[in-house]
Protein backbone atom coordinates (compact mmCIF):
# COMPACT_ATOMS: atom_id res chain seq x y z
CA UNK A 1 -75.37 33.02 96.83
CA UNK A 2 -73.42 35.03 94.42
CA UNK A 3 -69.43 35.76 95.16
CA UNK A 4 -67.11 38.46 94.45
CA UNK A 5 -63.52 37.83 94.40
CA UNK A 6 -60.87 40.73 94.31
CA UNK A 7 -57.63 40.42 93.29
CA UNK A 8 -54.71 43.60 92.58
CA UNK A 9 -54.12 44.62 95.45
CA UNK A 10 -50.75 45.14 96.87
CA UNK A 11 -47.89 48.02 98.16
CA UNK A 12 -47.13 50.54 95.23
CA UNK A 13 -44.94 53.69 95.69
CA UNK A 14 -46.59 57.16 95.54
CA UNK A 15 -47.42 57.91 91.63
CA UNK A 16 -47.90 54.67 90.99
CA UNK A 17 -50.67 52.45 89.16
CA UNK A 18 -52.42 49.61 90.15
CA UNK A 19 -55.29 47.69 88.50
CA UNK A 20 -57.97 45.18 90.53
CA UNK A 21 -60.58 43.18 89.53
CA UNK A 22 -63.44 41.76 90.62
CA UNK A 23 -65.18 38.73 89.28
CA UNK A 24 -69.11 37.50 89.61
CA UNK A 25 -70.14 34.24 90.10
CA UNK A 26 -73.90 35.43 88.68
CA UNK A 27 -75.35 34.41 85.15
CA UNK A 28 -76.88 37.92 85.20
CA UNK A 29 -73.86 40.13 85.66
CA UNK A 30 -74.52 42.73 83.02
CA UNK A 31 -77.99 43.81 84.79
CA UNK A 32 -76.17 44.77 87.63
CA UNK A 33 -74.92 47.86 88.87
CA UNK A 34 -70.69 47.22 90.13
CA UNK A 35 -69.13 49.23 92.22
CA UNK A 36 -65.79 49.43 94.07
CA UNK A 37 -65.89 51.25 97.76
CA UNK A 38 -62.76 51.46 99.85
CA UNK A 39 -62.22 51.85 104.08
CA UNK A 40 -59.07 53.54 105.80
CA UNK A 41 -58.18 52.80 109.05
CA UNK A 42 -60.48 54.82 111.69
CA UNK A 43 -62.45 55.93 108.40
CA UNK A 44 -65.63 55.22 107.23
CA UNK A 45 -66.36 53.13 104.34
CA UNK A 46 -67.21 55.61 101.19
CA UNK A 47 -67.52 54.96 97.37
CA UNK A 48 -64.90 55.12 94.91
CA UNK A 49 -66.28 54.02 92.01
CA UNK A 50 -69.21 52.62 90.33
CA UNK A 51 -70.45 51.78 86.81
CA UNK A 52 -74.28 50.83 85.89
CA UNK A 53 -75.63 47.83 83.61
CA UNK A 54 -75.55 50.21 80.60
CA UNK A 55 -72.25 51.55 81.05
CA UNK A 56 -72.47 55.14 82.72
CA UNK A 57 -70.25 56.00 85.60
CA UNK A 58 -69.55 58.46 88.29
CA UNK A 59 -66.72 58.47 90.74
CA UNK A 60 -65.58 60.00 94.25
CA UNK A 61 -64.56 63.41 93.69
CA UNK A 62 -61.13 62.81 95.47
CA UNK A 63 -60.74 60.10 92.59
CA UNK A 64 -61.71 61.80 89.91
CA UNK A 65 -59.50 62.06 87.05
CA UNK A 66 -56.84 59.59 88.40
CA UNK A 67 -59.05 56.53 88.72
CA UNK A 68 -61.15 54.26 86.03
CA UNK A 69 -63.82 52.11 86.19
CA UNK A 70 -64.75 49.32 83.58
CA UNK A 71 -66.73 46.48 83.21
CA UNK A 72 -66.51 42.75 81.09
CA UNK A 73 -69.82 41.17 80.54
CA UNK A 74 -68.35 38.17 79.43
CA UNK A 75 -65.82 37.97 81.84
CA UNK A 76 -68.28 38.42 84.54
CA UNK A 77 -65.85 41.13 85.59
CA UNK A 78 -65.19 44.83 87.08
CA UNK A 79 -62.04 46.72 86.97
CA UNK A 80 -60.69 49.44 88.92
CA UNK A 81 -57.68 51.09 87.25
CA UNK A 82 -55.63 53.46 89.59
CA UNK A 83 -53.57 55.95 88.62
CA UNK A 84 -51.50 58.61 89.81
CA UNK A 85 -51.71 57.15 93.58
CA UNK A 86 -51.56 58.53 96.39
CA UNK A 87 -50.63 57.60 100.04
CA UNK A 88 -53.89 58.60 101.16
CA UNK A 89 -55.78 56.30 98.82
CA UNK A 90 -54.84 53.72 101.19
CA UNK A 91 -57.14 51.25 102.34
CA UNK A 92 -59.37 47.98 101.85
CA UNK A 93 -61.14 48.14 98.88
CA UNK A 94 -64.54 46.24 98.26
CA UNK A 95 -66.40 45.14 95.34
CA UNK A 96 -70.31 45.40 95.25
CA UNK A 97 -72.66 44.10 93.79
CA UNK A 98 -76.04 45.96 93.38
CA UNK A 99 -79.47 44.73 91.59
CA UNK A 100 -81.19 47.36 89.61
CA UNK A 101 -84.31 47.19 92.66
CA UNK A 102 -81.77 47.72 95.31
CA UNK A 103 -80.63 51.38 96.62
CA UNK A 104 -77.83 49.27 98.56
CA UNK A 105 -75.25 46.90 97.71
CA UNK A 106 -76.81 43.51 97.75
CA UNK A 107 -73.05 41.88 98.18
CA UNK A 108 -69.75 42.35 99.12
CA UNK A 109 -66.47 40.92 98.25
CA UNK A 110 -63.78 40.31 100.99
CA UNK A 111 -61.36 43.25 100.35
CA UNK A 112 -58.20 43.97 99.11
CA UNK A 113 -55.38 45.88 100.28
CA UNK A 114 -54.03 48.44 98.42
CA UNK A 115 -50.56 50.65 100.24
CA UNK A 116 -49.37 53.87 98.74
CA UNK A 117 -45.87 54.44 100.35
CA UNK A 118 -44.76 57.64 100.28
């Protein structure tokens, strides 16, 4: 059963930055695909963020520009860098875990809360 543990969340005033990561318990981290996906309050989950085994990324348009994405292969380890925040970007954020055959997460982590005060 492979883990993912988040960590960096916390309450940050508007404009501010934040950084979490995410670390895999799985010998074959850098063959899969890492993403971060966040859930407001009476929202649905969506996608923030989310980097493939060879590096390429895309992001959430409302993130776009403000947020980054990295990976450590040797760390077992995904980042989510956030910038420029926003009271809006408020939520639980998730770290997935996706195998190359899978159009779905295969795992989840348990969340991390992240407040933007205005």
């Amino acid at each position: 059963q492979v883990q993912l543990v988040e960590s960096g969340g916390g309450l940050v005033q508007a404009g501010g930055s934040l950084r979490l990561s995410c670390v895999a318990s799985l010998s074959s981290f850098s063959l899969a695909s890492m993403g971060w996906y966040r859930q407001a309050p009476g929202r649905q989950r969506e996608l923030v963020a989310q980097i493939a085994s060879g590096g390429s990324t895309n992001y959430a348009d409302s993130v776009k520009g403000r947020f980054i994405i990295s990976r450590d292969n040797v760390k077992n380890t995904v980042y989510l860098q956030m910038n420029s925040l926003k009271p809006e970007d408020s939520a639980v954020y998730f770290c997935t875990l996706r195998y190359a055959w899978s159009e779905k997460p295969n795992y989840w982590g348990q969340g991390t809360q992240v407040t933007v005060s205005s």
